[in-house]
N, C-alpha and C. Protein backbone atom coordinates (compact mmCIF):
# COMPACT_ATOMS: atom_id res chain seq x y z
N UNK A 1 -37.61 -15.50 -53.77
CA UNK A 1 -37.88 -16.91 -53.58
C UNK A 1 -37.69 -17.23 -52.10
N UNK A 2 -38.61 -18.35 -51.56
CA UNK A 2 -38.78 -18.27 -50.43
C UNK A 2 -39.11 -19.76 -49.63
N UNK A 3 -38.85 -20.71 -48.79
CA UNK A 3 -39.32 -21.28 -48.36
C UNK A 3 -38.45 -22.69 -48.71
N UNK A 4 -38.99 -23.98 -48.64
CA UNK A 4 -38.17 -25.13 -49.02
C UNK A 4 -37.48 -25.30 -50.46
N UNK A 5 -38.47 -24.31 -51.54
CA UNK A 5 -37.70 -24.15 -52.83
C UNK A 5 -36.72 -23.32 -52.98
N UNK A 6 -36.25 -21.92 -52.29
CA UNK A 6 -35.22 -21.61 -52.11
C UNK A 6 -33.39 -22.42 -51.30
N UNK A 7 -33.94 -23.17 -50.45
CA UNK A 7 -33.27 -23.33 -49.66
C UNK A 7 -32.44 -25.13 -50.49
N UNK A 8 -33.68 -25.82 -51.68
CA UNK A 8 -33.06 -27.01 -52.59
C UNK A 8 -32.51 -26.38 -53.23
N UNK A 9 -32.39 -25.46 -53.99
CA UNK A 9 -31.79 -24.59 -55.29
C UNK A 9 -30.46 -24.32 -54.66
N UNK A 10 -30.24 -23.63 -53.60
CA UNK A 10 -29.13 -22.59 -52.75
C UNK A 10 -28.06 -23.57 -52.35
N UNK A 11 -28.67 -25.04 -52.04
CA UNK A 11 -28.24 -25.95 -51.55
C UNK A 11 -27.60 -27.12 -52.33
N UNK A 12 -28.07 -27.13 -53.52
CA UNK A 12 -27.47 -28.31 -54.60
C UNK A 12 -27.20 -26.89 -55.54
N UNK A 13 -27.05 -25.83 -56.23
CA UNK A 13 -26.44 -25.37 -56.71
C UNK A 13 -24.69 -24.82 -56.15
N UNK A 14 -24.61 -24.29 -54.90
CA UNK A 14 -23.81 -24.17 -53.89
C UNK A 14 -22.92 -25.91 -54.74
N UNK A 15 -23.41 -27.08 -53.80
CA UNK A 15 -22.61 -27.97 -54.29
C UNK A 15 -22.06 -28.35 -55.74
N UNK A 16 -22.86 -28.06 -56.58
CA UNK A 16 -22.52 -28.44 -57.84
C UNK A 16 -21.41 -27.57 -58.40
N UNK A 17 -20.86 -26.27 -58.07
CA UNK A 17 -20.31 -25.59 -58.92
C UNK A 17 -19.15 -25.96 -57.58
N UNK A 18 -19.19 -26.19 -56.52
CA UNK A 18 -17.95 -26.56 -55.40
C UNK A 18 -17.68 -27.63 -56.06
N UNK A 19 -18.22 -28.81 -56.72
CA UNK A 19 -17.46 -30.24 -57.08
C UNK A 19 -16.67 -29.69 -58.53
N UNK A 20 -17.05 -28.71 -59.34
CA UNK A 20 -16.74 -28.54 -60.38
C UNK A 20 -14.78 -27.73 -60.25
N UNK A 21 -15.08 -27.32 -59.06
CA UNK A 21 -13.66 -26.57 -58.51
C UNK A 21 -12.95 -27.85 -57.54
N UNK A 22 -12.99 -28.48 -57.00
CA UNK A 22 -12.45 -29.27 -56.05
C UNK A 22 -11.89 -30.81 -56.67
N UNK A 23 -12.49 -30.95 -57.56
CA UNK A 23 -12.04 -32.24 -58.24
C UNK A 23 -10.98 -32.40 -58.55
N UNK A 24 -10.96 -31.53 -59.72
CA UNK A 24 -9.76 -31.37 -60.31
C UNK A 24 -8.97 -31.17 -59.45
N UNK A 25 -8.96 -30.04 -58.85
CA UNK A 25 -7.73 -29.63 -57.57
C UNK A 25 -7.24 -31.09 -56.74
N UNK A 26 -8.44 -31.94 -56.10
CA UNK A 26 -7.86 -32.79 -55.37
C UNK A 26 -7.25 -33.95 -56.10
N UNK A 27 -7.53 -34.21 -57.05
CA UNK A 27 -7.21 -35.33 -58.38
C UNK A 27 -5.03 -34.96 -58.44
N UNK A 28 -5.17 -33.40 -58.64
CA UNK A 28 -3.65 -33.01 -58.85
C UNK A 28 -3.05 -33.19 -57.31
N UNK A 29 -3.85 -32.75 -56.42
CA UNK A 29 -2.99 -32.67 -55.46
C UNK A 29 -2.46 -33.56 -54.55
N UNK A 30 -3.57 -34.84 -55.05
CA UNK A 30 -3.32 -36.24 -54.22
C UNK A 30 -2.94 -37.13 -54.85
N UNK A 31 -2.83 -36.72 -56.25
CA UNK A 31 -2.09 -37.24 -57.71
C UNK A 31 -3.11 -38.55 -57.62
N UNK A 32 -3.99 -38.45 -57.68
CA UNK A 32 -5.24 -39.46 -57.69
C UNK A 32 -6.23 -39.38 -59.17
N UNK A 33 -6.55 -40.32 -59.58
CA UNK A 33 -7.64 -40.60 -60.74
C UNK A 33 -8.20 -39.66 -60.77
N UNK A 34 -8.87 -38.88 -61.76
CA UNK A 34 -10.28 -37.59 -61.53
C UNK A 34 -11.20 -38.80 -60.85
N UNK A 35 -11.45 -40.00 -61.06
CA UNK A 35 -12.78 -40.47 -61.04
C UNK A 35 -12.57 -41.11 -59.13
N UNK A 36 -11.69 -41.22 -59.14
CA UNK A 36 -11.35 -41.39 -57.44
C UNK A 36 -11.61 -40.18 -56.44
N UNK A 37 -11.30 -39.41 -57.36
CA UNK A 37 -11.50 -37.28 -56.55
C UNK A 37 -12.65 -37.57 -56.64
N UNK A 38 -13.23 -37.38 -58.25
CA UNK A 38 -14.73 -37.24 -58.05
C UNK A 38 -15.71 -38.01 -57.26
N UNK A 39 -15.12 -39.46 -56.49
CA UNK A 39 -15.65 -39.91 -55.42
C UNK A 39 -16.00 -39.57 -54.52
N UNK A 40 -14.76 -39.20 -54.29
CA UNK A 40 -14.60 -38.58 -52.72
C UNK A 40 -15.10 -36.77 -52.95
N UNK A 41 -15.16 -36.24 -53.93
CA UNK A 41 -15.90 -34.78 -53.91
C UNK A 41 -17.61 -35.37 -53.66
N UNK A 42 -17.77 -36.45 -54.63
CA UNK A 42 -19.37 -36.90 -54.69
C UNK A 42 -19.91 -36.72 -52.86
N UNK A 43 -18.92 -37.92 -52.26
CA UNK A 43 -19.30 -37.82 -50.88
C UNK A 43 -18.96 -36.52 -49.77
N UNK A 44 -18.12 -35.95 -50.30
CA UNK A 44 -17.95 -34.81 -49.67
C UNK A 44 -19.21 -34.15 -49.63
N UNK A 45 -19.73 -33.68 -50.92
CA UNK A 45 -20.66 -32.16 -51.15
C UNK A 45 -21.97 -33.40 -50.49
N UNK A 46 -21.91 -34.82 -50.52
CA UNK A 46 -23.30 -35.40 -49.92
C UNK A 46 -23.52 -35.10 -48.70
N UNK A 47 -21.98 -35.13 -47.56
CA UNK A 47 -22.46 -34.85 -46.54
C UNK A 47 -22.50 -33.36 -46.39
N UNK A 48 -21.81 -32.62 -47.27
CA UNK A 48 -22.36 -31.12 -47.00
C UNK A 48 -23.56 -30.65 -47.58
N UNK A 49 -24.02 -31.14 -48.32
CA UNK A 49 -25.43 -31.22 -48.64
C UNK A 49 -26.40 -31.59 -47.72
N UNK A 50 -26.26 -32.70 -46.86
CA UNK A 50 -27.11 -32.85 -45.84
C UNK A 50 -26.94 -31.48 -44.59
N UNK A 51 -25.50 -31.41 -44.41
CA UNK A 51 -25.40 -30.10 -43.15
C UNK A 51 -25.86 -29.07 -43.75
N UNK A 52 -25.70 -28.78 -45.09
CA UNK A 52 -25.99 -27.37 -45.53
C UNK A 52 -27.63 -27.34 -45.06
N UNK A 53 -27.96 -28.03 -45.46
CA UNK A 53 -29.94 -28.05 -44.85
C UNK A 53 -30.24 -28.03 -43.65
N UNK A 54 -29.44 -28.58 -43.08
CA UNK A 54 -29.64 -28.60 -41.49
C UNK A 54 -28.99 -27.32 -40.69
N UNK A 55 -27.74 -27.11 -41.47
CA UNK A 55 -27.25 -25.86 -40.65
C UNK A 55 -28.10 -24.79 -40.94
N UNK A 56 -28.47 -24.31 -42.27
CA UNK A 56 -29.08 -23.01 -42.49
C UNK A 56 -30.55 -23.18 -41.90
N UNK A 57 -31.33 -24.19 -41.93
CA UNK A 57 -32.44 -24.58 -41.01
C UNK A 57 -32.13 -23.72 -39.77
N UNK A 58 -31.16 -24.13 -38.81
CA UNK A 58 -31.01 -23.70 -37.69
C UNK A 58 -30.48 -22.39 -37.45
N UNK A 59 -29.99 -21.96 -38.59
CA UNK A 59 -28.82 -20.64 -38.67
C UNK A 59 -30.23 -19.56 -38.77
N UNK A 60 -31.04 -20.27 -39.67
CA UNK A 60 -32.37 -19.08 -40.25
C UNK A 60 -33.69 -18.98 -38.71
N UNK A 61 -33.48 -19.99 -37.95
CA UNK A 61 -34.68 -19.99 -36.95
C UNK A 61 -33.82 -18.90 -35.78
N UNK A 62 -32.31 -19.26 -35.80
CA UNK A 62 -31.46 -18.00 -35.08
C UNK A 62 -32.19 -16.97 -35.39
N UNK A 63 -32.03 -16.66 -36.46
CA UNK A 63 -32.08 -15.45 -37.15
C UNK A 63 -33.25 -14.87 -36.81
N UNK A 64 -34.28 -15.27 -37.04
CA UNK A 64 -35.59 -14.87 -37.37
C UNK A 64 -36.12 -14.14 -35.57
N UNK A 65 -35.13 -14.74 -34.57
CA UNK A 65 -34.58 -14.39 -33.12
C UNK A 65 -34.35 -13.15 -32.63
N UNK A 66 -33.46 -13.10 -33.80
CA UNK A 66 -32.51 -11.49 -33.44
C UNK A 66 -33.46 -10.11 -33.71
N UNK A 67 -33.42 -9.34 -32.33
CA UNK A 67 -33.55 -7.75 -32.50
C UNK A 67 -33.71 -7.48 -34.25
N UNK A 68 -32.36 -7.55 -34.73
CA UNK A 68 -31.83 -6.80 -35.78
C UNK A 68 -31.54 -8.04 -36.60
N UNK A 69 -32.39 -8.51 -38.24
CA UNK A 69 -33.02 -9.23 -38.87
C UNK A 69 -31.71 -9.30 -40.22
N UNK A 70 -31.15 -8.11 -40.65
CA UNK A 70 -29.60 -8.06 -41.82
C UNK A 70 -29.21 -8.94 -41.86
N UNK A 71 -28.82 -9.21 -43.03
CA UNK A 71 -27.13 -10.17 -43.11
C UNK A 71 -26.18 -9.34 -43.42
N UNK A 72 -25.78 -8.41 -42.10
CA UNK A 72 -24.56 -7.62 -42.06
C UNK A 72 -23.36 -8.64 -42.76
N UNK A 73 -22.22 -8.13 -42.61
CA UNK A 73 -20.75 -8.18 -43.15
C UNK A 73 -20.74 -9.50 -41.65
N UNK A 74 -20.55 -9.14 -40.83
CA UNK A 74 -20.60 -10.17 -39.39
C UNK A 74 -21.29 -10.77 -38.97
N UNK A 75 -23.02 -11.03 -39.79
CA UNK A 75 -23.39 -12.37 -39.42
C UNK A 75 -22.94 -13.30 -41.03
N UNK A 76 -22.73 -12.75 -42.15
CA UNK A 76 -22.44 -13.75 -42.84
C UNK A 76 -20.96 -14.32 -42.46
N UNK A 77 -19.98 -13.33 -42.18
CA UNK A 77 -19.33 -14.44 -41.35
C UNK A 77 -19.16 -14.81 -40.29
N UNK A 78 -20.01 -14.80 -39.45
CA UNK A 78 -20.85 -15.93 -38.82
C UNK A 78 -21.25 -17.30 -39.19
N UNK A 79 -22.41 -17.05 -40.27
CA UNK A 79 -22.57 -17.97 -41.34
C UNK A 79 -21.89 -19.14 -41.70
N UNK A 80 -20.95 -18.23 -42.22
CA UNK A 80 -19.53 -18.81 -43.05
C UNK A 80 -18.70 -19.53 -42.12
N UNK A 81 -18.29 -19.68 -41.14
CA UNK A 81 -17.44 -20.08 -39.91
C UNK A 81 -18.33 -21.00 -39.40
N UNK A 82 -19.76 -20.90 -38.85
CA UNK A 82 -20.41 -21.97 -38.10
C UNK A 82 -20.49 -23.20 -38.96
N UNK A 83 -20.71 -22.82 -40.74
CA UNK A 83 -21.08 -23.50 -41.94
C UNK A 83 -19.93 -24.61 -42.02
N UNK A 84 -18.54 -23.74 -42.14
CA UNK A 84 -17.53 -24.73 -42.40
C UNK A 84 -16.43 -25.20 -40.88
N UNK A 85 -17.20 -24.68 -39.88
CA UNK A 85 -16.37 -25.40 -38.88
C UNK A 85 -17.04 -26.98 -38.67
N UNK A 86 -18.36 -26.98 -38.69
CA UNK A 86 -19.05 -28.18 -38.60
C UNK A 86 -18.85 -29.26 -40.04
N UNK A 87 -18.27 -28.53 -40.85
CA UNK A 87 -17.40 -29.73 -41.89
C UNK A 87 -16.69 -30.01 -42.04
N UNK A 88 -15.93 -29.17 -40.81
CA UNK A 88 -14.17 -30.23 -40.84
C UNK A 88 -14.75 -31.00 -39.72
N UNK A 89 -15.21 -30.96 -38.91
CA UNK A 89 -15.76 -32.09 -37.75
C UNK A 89 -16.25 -33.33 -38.84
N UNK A 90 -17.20 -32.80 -39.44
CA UNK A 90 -18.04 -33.79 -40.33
C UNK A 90 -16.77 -34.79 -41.34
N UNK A 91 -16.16 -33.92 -41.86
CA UNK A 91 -15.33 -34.39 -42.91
C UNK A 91 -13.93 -34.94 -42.85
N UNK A 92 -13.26 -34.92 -41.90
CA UNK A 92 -12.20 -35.30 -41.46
C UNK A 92 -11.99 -36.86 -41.23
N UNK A 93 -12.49 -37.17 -41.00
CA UNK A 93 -12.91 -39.01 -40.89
C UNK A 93 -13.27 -39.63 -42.50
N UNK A 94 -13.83 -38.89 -42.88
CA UNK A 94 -14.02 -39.31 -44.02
C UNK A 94 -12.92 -39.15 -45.46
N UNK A 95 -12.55 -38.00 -45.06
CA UNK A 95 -10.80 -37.71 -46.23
C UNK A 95 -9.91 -38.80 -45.44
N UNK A 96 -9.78 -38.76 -44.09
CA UNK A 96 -8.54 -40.08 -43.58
C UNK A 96 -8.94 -41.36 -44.20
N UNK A 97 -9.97 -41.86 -44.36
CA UNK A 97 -10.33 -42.91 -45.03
C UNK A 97 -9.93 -43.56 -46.33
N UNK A 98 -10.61 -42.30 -47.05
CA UNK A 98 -10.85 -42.15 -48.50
C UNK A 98 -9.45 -41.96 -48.95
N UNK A 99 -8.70 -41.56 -48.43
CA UNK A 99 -7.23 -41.08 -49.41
C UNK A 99 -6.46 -42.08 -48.22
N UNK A 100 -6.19 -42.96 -47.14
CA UNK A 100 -5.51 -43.25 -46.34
C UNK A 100 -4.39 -42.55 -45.66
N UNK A 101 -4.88 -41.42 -45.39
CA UNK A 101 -3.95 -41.03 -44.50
C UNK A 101 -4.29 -40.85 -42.88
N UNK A 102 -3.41 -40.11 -42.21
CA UNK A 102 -4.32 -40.10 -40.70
C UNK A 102 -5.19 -39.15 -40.75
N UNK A 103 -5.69 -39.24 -39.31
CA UNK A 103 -6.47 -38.11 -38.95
C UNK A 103 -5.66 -36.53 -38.82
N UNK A 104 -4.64 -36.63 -38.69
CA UNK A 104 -4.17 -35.33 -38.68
C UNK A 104 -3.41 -35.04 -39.93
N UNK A 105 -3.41 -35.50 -41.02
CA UNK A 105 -3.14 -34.98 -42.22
C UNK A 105 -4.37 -35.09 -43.50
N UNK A 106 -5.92 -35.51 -42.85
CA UNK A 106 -6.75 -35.15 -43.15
C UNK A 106 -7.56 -33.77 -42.56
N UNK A 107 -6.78 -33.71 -41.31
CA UNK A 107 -6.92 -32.47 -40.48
C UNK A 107 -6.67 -31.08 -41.53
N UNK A 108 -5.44 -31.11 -41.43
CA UNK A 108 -4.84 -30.31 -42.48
C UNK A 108 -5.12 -30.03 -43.94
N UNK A 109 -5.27 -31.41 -44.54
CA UNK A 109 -5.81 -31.35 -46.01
C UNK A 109 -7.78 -30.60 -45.68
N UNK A 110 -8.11 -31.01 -44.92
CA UNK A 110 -9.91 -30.29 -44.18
C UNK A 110 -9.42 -28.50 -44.27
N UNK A 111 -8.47 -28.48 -43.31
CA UNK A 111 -8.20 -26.76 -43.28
C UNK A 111 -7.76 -26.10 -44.72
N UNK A 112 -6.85 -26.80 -45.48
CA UNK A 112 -6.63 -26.19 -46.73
C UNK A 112 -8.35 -26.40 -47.81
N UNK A 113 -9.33 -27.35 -47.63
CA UNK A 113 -10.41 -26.89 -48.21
C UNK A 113 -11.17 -25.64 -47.51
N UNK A 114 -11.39 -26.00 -46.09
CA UNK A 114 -11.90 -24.73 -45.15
C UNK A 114 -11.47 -23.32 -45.50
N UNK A 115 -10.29 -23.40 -45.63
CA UNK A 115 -9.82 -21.84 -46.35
C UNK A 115 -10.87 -21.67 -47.45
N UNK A 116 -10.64 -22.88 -49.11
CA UNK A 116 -11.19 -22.47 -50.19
C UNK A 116 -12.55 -22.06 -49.47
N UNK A 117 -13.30 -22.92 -49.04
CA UNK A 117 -15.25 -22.82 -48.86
C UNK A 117 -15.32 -21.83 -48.30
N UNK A 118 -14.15 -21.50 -47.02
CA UNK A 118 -14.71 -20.23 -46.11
C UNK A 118 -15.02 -18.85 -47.18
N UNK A 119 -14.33 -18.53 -47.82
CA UNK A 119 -14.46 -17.89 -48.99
C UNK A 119 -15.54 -17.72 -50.17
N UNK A 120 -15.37 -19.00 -50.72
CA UNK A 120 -16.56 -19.62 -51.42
C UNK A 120 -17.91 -19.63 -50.76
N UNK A 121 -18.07 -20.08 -49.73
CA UNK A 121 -19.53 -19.57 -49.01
C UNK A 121 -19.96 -18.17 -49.14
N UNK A 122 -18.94 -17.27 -48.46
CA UNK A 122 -19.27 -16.18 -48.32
C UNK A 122 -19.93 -15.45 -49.46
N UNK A 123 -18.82 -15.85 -50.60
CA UNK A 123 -19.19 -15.16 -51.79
C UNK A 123 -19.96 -15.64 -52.59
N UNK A 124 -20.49 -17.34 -52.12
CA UNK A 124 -21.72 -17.80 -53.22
C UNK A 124 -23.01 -17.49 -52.16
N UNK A 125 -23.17 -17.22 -50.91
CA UNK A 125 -24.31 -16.32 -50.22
C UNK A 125 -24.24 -15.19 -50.54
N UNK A 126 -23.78 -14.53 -50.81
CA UNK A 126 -23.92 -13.26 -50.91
C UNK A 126 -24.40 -12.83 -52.55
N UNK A 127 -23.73 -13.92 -53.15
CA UNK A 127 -24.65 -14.06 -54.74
C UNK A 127 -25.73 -14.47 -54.63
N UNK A 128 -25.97 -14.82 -54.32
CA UNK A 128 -27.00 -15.92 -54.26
C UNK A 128 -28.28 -15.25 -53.62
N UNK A 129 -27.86 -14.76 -52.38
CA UNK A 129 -28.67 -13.40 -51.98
C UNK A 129 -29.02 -12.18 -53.00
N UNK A 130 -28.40 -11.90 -54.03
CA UNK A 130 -28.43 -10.70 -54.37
C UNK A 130 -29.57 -11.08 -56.18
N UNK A 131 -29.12 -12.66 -56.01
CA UNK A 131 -29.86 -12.54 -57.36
C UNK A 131 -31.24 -13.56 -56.54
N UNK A 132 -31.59 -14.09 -55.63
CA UNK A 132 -33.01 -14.42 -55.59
C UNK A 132 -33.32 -13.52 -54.16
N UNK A 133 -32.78 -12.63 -53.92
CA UNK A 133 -33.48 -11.91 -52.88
C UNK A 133 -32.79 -12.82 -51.24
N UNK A 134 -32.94 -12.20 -50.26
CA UNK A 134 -32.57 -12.79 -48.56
C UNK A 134 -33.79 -13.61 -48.10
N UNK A 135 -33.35 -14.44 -47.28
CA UNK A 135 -34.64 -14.96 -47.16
C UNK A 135 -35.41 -14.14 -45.84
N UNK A 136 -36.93 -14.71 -45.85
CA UNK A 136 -37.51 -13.85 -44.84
C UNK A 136 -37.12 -13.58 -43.16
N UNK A 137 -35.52 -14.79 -42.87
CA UNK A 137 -35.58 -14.57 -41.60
C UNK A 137 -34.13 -14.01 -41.39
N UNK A 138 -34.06 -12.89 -42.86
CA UNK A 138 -32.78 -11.86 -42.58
C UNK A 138 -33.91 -10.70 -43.08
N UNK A 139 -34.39 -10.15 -43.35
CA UNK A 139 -35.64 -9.31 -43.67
C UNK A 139 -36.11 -8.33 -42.76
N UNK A 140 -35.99 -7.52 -42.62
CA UNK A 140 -36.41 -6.32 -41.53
C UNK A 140 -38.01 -6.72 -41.10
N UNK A 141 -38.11 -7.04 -40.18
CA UNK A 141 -39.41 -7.20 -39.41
C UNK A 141 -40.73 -5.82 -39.84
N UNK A 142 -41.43 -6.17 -40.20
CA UNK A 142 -42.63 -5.35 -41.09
C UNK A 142 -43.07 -4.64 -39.51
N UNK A 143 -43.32 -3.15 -40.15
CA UNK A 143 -43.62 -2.50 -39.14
C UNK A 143 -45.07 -2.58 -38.56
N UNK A 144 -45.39 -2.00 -37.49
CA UNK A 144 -46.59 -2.20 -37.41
C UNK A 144 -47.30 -0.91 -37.16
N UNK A 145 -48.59 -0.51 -37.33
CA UNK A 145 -48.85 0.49 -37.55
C UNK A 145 -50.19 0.82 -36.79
N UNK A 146 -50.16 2.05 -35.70
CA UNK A 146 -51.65 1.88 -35.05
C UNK A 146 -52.23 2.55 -35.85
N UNK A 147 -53.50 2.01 -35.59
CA UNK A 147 -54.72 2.40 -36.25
C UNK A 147 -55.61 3.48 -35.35
């Protein structure tokens, strides 16, 4: 699978099974309503839903760049690091809000999700890769052949 239909699927499936893990967790850990978590997960995975499209947009035109086309062990984490450093930027303003605390203990509560996702990315790309195929701009460049 290939093209803008790979990349809606990869992108709202990715989120849907992250809200299904994070809710609950943040509900216990901020001793908050499920339906208050599930707010703030709703808006979470929205704005990572928007970066997820935009980052891999830009991550895949990299790609398609490079000499050497793999998703070695070190560009997915690559991946994985560019993916979730730009959502604690993104997200940090928005947990200080949402739960009232400051910016630096939304800092912290950002790094204890960054751990889970850094992880979770890795290992839902790499699924995700393995059951609809890489996309074409990790793909070994087609040889060419004189005639």
């Amino acid at each position: 699978m290939q093209g803008p239909l790979r990349k809606i699927i990869q992108a709202i499936s990715y989120e849907a099974i992250a809200m299904l893990v994070i809710t609950p967790a943040m509900a216990l850990v901020y001793q908050q309503q499920l339906a208050h978590s599930a707010a703030l997960s709703l808006m979470i995975s929205t704005v990572a839903l928007g970066w997820n499209m935009l980052f891999n947009l830009l991550f895949e035109a990299w790609e398609r760049r490079q000499s050497r086309r793999e998703r070695t062990f070190w560009r997915r984490t690559l991946h994985a690091t560019g993916f979730e450093g730009g959502l604690v930027i993104l997200l940090v303003p928005l947990m200080a809000w949402w739960l009232q605390i400051s910016l630096i203990q939304a800092l912290f509560a950002d790094i204890a999700l960054f751990v889970f996702f850094f992880f979770y990315a890795f290992a839902f790309q790499w699924g995700f890769d393995r059951v609809f195929g890489v996309p074409d701009s990790a793909q070994a460049a087609a040889a060419t052949h004189a005639v």
